[in-house]
C-alpha atoms as a PDB file:
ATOM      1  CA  UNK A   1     -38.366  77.266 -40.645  1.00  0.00           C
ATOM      2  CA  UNK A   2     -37.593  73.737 -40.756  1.00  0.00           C
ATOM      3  CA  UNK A   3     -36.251  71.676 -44.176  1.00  0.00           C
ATOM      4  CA  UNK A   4     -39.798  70.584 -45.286  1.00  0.00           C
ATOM      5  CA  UNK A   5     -41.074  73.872 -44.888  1.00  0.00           C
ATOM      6  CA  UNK A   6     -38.501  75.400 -47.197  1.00  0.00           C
ATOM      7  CA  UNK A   7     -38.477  73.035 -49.955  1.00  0.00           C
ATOM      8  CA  UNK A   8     -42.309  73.376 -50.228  1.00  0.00           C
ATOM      9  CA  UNK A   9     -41.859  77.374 -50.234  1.00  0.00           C
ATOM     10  CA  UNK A  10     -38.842  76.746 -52.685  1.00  0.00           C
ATOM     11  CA  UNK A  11     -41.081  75.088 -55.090  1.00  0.00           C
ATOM     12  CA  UNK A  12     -44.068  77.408 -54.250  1.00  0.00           C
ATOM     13  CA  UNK A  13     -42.029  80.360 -55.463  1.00  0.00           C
ATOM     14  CA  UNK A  14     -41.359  78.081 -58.983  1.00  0.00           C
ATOM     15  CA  UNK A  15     -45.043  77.442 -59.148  1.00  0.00           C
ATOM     16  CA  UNK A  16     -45.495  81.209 -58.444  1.00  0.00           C
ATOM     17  CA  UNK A  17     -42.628  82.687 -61.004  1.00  0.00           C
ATOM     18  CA  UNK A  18     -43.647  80.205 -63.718  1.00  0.00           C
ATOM     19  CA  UNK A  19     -47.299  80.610 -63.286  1.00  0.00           C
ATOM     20  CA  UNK A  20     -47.272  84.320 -64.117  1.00  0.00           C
ATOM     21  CA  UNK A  21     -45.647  83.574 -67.619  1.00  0.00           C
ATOM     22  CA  UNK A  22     -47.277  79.849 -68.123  1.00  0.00           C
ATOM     23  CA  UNK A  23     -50.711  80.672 -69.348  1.00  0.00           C
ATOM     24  CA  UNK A  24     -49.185  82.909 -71.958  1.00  0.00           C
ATOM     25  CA  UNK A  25     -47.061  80.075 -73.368  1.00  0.00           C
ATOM     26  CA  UNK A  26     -50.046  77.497 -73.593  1.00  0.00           C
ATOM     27  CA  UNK A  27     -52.186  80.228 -74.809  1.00  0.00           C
ATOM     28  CA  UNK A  28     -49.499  81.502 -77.761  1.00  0.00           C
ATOM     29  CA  UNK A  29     -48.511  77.855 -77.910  1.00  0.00           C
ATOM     30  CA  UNK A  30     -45.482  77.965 -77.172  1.00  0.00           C
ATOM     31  CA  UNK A  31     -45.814  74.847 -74.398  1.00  0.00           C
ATOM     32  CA  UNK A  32     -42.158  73.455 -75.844  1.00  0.00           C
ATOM     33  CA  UNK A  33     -40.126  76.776 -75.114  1.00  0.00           C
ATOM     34  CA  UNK A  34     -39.582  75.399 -71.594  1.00  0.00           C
ATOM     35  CA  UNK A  35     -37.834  72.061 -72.705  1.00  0.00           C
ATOM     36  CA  UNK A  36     -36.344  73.785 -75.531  1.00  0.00           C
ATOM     37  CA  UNK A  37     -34.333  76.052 -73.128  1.00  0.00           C
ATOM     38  CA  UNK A  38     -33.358  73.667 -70.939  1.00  0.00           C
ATOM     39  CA  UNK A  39     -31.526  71.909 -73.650  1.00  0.00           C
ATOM     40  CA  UNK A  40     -30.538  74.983 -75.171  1.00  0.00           C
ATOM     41  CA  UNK A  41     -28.053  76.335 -71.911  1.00  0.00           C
ATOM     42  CA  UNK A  42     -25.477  73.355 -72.796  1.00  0.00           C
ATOM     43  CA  UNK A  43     -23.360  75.494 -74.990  1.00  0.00           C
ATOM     44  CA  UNK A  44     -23.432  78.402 -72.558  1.00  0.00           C
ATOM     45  CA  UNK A  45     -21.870  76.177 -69.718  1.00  0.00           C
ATOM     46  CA  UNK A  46     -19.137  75.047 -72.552  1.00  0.00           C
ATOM     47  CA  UNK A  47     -18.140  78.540 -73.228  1.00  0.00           C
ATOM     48  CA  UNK A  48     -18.038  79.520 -69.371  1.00  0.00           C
ATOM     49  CA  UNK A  49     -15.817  76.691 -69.059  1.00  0.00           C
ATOM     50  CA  UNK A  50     -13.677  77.391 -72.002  1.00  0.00           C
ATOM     51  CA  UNK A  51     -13.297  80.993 -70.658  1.00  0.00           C
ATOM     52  CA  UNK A  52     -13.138  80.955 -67.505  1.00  0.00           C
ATOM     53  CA  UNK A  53     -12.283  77.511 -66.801  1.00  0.00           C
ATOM     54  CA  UNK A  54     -14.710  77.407 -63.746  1.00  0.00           C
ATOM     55  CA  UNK A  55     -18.041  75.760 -63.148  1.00  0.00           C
ATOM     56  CA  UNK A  56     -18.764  78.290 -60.298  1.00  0.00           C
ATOM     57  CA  UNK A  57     -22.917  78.388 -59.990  1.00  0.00           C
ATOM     58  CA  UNK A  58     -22.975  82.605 -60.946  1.00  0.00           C
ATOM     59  CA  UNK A  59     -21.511  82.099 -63.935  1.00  0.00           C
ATOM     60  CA  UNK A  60     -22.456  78.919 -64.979  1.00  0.00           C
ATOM     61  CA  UNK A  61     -26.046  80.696 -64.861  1.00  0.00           C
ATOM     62  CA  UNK A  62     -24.788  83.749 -66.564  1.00  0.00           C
ATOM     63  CA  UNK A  63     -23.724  81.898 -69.952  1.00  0.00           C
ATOM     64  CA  UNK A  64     -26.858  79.399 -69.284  1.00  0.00           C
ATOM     65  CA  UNK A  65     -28.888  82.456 -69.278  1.00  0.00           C
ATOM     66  CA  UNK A  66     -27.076  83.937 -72.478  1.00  0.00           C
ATOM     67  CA  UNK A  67     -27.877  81.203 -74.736  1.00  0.00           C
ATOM     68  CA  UNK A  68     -31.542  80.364 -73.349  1.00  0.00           C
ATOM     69  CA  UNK A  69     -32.030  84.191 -74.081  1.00  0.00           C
ATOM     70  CA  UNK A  70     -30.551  83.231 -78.056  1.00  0.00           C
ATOM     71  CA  UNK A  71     -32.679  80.454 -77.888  1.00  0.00           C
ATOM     72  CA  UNK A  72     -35.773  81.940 -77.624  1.00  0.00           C
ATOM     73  CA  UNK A  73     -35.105  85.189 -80.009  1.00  0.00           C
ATOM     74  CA  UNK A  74     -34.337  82.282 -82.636  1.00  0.00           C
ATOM     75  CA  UNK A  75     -37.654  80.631 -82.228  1.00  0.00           C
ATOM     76  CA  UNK A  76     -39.215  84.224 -82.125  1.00  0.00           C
ATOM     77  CA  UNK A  77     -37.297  85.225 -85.053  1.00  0.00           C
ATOM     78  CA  UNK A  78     -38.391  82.130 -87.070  1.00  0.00           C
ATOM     79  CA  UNK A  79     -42.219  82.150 -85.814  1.00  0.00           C
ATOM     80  CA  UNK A  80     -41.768  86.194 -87.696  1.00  0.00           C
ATOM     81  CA  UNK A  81     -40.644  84.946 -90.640  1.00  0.00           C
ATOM     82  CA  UNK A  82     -44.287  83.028 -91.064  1.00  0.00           C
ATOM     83  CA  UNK A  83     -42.629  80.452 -93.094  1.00  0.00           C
ATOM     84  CA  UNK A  84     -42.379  78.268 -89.608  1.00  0.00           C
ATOM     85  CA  UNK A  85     -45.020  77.084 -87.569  1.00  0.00           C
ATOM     86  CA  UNK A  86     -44.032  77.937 -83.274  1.00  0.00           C
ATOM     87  CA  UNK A  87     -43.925  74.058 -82.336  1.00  0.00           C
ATOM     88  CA  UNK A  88     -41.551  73.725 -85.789  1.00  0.00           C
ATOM     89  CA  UNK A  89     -39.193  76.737 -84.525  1.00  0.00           C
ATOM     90  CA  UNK A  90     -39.350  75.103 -81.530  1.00  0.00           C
ATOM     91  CA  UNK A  91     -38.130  71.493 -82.651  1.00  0.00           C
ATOM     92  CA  UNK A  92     -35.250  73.226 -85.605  1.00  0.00           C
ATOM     93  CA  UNK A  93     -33.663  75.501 -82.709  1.00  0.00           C
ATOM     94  CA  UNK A  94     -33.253  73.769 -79.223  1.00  0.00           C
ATOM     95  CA  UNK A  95     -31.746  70.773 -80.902  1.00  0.00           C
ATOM     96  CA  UNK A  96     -29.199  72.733 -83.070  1.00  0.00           C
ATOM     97  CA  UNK A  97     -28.143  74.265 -79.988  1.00  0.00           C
ATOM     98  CA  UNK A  98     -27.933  71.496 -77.888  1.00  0.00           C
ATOM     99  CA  UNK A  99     -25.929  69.895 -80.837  1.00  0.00           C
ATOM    100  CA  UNK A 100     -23.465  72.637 -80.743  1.00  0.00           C
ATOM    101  CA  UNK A 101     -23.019  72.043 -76.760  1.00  0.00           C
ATOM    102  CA  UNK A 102     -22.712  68.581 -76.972  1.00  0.00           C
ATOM    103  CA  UNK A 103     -19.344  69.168 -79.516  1.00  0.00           C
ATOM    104  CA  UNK A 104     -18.277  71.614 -77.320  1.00  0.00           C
ATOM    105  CA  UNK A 105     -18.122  69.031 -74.362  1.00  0.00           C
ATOM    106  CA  UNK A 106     -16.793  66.195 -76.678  1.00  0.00           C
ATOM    107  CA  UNK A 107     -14.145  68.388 -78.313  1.00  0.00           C
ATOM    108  CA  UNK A 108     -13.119  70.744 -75.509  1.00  0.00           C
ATOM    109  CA  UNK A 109     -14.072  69.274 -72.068  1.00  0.00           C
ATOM    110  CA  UNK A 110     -13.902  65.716 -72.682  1.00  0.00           C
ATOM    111  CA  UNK A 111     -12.452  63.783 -68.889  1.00  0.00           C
ATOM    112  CA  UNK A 112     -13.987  66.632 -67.531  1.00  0.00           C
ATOM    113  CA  UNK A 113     -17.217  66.062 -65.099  1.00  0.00           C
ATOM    114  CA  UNK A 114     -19.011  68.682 -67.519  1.00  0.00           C
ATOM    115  CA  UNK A 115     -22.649  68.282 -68.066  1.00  0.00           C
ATOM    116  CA  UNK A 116     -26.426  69.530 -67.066  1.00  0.00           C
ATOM    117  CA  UNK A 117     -26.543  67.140 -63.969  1.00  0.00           C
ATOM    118  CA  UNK A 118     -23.375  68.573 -63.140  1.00  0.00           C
ATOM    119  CA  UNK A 119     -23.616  72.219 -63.611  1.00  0.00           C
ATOM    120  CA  UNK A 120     -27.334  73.313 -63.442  1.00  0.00           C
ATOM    121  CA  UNK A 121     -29.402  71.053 -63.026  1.00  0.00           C
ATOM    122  CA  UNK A 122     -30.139  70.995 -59.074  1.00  0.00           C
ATOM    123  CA  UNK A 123     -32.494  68.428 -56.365  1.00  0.00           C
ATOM    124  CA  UNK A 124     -35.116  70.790 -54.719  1.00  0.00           C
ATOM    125  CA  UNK A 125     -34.180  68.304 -51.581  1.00  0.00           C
ATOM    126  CA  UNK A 126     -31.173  69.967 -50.850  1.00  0.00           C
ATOM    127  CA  UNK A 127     -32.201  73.556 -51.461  1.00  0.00           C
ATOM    128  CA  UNK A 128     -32.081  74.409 -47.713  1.00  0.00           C
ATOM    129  CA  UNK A 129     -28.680  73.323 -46.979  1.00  0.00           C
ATOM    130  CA  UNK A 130     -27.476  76.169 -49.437  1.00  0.00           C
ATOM    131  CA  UNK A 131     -28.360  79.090 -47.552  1.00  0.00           C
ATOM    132  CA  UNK A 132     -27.176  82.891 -47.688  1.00  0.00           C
ATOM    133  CA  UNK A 133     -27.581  85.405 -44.112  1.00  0.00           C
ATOM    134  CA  UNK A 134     -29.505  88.593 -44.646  1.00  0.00           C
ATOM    135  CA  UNK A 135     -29.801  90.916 -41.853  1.00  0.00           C
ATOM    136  CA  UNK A 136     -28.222  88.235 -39.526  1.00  0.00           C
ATOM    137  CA  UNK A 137     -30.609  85.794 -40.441  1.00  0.00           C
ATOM    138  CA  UNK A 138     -29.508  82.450 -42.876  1.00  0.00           C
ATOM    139  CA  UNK A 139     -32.185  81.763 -45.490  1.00  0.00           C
ATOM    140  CA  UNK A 140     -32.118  79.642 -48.193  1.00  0.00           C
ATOM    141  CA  UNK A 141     -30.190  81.261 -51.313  1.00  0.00           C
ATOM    142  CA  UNK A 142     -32.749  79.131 -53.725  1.00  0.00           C
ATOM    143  CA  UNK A 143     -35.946  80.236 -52.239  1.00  0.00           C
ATOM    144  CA  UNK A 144     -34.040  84.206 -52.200  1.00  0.00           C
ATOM    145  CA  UNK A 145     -33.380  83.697 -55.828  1.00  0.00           C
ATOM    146  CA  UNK A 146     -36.768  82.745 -56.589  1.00  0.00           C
ATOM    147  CA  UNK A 147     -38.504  85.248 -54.400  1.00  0.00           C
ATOM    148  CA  UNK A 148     -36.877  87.542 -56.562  1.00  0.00           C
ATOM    149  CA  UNK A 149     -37.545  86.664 -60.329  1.00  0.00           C
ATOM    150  CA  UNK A 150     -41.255  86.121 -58.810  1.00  0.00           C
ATOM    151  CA  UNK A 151     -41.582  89.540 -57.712  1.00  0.00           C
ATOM    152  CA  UNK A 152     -39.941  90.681 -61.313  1.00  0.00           C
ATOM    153  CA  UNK A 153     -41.996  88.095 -63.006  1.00  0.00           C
ATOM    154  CA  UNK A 154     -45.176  89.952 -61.256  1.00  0.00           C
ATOM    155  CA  UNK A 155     -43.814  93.657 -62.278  1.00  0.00           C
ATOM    156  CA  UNK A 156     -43.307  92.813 -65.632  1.00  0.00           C
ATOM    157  CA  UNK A 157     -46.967  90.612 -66.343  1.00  0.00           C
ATOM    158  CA  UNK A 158     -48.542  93.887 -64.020  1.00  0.00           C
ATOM    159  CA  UNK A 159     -47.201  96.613 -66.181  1.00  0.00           C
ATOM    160  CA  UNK A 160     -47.577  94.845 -69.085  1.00  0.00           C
ATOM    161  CA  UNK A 161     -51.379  92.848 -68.543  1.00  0.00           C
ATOM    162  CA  UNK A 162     -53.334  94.699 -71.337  1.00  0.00           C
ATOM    163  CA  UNK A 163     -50.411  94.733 -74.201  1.00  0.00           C
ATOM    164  CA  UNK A 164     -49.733  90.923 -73.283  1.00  0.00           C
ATOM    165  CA  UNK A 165     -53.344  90.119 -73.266  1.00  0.00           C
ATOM    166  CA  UNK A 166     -54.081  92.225 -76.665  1.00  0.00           C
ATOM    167  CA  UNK A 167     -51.235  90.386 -78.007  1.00  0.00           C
ATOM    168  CA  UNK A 168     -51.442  87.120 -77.163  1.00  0.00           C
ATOM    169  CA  UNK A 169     -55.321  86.879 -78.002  1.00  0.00           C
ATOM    170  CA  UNK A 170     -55.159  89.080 -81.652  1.00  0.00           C
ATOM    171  CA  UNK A 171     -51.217  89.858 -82.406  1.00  0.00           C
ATOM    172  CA  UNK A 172     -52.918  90.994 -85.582  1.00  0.00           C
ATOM    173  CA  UNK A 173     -54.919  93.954 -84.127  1.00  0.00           C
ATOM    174  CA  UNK A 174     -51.828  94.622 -81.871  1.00  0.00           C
ATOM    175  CA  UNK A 175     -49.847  95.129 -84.794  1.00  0.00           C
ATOM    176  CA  UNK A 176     -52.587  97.674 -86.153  1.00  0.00           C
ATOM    177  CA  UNK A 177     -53.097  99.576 -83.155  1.00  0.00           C
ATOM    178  CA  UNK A 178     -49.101  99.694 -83.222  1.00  0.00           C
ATOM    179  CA  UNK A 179     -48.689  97.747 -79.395  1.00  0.00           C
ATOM    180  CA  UNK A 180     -45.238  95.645 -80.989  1.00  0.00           C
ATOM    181  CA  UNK A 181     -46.506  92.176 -80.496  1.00  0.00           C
ATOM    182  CA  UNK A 182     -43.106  91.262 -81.715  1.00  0.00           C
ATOM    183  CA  UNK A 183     -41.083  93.017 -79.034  1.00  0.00           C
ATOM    184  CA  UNK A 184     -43.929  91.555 -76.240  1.00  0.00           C
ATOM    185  CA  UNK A 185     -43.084  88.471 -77.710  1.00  0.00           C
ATOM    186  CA  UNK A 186     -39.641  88.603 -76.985  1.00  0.00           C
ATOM    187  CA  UNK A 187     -39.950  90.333 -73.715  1.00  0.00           C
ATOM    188  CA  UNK A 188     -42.292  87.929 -72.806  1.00  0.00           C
ATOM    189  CA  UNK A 189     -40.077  84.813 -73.833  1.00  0.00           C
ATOM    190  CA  UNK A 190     -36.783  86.469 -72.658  1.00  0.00           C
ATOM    191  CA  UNK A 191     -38.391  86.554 -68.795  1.00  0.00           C
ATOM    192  CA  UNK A 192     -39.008  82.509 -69.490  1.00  0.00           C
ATOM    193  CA  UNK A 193     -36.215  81.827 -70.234  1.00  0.00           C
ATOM    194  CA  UNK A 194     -34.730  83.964 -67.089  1.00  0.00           C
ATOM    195  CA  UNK A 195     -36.888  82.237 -64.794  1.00  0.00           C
ATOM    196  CA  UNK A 196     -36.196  78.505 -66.172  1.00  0.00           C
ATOM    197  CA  UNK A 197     -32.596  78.499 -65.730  1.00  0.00           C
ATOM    198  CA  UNK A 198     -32.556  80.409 -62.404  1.00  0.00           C
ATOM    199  CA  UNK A 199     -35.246  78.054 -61.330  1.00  0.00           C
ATOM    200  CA  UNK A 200     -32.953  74.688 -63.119  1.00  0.00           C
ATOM    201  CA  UNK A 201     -29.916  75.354 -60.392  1.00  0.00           C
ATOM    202  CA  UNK A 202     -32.319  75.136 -57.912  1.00  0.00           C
ATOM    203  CA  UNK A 203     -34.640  72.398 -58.077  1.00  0.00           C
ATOM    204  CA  UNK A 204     -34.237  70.713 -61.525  1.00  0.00           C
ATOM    205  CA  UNK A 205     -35.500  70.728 -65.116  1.00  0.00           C
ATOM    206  CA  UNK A 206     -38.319  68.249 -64.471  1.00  0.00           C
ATOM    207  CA  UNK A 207     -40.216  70.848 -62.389  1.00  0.00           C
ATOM    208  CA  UNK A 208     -39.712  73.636 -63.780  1.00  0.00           C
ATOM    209  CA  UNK A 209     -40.934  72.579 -67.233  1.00  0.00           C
ATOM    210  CA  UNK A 210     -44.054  71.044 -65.417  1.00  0.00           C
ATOM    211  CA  UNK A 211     -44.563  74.122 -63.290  1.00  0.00           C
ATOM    212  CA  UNK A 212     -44.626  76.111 -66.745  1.00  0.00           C
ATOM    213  CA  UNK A 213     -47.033  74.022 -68.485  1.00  0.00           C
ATOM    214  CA  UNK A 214     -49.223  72.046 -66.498  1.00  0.00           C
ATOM    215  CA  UNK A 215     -50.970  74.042 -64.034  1.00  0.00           C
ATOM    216  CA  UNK A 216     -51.352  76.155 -67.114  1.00  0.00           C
ATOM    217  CA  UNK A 217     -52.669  73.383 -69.317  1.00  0.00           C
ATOM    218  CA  UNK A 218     -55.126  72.756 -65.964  1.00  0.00           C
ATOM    219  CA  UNK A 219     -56.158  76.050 -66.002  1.00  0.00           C
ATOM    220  CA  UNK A 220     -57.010  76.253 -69.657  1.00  0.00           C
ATOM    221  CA  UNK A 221     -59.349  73.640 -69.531  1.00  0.00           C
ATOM    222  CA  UNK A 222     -61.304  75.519 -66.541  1.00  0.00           C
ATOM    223  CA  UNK A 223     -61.871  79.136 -67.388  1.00  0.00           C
ATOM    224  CA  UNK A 224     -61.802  81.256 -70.383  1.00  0.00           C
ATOM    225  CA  UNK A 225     -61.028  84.516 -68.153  1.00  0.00           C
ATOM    226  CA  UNK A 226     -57.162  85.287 -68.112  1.00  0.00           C
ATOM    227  CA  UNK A 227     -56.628  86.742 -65.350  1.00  0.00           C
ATOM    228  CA  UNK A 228     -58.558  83.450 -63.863  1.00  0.00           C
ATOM    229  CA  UNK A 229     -56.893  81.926 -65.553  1.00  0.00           C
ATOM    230  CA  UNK A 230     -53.460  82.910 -64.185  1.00  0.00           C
ATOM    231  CA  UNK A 231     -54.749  82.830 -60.808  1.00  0.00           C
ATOM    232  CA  UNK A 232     -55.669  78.952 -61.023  1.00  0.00           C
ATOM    233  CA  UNK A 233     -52.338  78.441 -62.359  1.00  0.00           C
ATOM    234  CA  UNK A 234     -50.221  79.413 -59.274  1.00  0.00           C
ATOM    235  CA  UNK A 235     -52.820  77.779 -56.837  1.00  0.00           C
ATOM    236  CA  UNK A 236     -52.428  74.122 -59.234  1.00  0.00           C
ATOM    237  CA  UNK A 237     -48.757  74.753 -58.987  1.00  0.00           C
ATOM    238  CA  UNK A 238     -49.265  75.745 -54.769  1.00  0.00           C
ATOM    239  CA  UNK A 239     -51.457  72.553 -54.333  1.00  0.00           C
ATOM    240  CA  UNK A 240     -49.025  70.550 -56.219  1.00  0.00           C
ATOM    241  CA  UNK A 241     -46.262  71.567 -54.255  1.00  0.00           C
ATOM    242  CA  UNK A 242     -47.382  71.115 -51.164  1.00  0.00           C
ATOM    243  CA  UNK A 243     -49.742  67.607 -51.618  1.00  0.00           C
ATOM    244  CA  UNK A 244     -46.172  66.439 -53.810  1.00  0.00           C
ATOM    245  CA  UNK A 245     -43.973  66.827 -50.806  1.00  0.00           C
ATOM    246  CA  UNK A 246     -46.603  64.868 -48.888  1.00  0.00           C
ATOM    247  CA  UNK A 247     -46.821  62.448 -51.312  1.00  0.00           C
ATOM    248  CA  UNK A 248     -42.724  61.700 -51.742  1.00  0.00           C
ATOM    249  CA  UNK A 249     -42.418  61.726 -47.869  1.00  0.00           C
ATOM    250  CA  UNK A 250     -45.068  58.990 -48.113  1.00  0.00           C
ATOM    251  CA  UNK A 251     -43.640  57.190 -50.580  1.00  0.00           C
ATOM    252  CA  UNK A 252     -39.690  58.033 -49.452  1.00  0.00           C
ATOM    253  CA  UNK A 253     -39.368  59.026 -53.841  1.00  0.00           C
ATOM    254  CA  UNK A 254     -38.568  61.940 -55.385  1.00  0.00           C
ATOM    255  CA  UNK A 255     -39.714  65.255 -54.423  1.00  0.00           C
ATOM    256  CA  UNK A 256     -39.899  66.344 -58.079  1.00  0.00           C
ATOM    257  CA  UNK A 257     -41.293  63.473 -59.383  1.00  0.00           C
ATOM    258  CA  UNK A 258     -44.208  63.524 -56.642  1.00  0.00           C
ATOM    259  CA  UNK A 259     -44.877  67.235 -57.831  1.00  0.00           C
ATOM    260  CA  UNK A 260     -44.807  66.344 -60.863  1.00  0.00           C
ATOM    261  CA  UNK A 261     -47.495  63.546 -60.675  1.00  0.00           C
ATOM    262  CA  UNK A 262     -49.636  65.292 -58.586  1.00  0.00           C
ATOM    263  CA  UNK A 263     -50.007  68.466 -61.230  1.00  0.00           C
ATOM    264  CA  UNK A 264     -50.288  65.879 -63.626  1.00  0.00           C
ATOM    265  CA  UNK A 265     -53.210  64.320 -61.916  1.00  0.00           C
ATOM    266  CA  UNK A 266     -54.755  67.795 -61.064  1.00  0.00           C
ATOM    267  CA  UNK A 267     -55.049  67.935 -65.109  1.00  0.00           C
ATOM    268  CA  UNK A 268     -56.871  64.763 -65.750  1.00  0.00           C
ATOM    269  CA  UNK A 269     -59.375  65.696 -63.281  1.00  0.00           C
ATOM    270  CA  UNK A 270     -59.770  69.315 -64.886  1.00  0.00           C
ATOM    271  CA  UNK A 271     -60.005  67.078 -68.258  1.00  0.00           C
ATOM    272  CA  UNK A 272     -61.798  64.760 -67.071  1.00  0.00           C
ATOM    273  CA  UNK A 273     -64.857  67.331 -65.889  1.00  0.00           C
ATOM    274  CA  UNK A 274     -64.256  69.360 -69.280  1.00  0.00           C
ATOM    275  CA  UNK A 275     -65.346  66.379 -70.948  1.00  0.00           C
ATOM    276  CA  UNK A 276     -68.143  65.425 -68.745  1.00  0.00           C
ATOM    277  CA  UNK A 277     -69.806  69.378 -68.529  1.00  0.00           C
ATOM    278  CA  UNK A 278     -69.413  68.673 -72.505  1.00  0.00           C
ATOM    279  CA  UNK A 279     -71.610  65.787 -72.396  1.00  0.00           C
ATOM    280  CA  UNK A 280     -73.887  67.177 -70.042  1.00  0.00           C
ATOM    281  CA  UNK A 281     -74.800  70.240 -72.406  1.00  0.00           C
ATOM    282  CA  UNK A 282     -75.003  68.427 -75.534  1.00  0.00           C
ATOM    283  CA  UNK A 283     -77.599  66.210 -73.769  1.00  0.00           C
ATOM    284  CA  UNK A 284     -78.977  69.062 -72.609  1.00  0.00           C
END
């Protein structure tokens, strides 16, 4: 398989793992969580430093992961309380984390080359010159990393599709009919923030939040089925993926970017023929 063809698998498996979860953050509007945890990780890569003193990628992602998990059980924990709207839990927790990251560099690691670019954040460009050998054959270690959160991403939306559904459509029946929206919840955020910063070391923050919410967003606007829903999400994220890659070899820009824009695009077209099949019925 030749570079191009791995970095548009490598961001077909981010489309993939973050379109299983996507449609259940734009749905439970939670469309922030994804930017929230990838300022959120700063103090985990602080304390593996402070620790261990390294800023080896396993566990730089282990304390990234730690603290994106924190993250998202504080906005959970404050959407419970009902005293704090989702997008308000949202904007109160990622930034006092981040805050607490940012001292951490300043106080403890200052001289020191010690920072998101640094650490997780990763080009999608250079994903197949970091490869792994399995069975005698050398693969790249992003798109194996990937391949698997997808496949657990899959498991747990498979064995959980009814109780997420119930959930995130009427949390209040759920709670009657005693399916723990609360747990879901938390379940359900935990995995996003699993996927997000295995996906940031890889290819970078810019597409995995887009991956997250935009084909989702897309999506929204074009079916009111879920499990449609879902399926239109990975295919956006698929499309975008592959037409990006055309699109920055084209233009010789970024890979991300190019993704980025071309997602971006696929929603004002979905918008754009919301708004006309609106127009068309009411002047029906």
């Amino acid at each position: 398989m030749n570079d191009d063809a791995v970095i548009v698998v490598v961001a077909g498996l981010v489309a993939t793992a973050c379109g299983l979860l996507g449609p259940f953050l734009v749905l439970r509007r939670m469309a922030l969580l994804s930017d929230a945890v990838s300022h959120a990780v700063l103090p985990g890569i602080v304390a593996v430093w402070l620790i261990g003193q390294t800023r080896a990628p396993l566990p730089v992602i282990a304390g990234a992961v730690v603290f994106a998990v924190l993250c998202v059980l504080a906005i959970d924990a404050l959407r419970a309380s009902r005293l704090v709207a989702s997008d308000a839990a949202i904007a109160l927790t990622f930034p006092a984390l981040f805050s607490l990251g940012v001292l951490g560099v300043t106080r403890f690691a200052e001289g020191i080359h010690l920072d998101l670019d640094s650490t997780i954040y990763g080009e999608i460009a250079f994903t197949p010159f970091d490869t792994i050998t399995l069975g005698g054959l050398p693969f790249a270690r992003a798109a194996v990393v990937l391949a698997v959160v997808t496949a657990l991403n899959a498991l747990f939306v498979g064995l959980l599709w009814k109780e997420l559904r119930a959930t995130t459509f009427d949390p209040e029946f759920s709670t009657a009919i005693r399916l723990r929206p609360r747990l879901l919840s938390r379940l359900l955020l935990g995995a996003v923030a699993v996927t997000a910063v295995a996906s940031f070391e890889a290819v970078g923050a810019i597409l995995v939040v887009t991956m997250l919410i935009v084909p989702a967003a897309t999506a929204y606007l074009l079916t009111e089925r879920l499990i449609v829903m879902v399926g239109l999400t990975v295919a956006v994220g698929w499309f975008g993926a592959i037409a990006g890659h055309r699109v920055a070899l084209m233009l010789d820009s970024s890979i991300a970017g190019a993704v980025g824009l071309v997602c971006v695009a696929c929603f004002a077209l979905a918008l754009l023929a919301r708004l006309a099949s609106r127009r068309v019925v009411r002047s029906s």
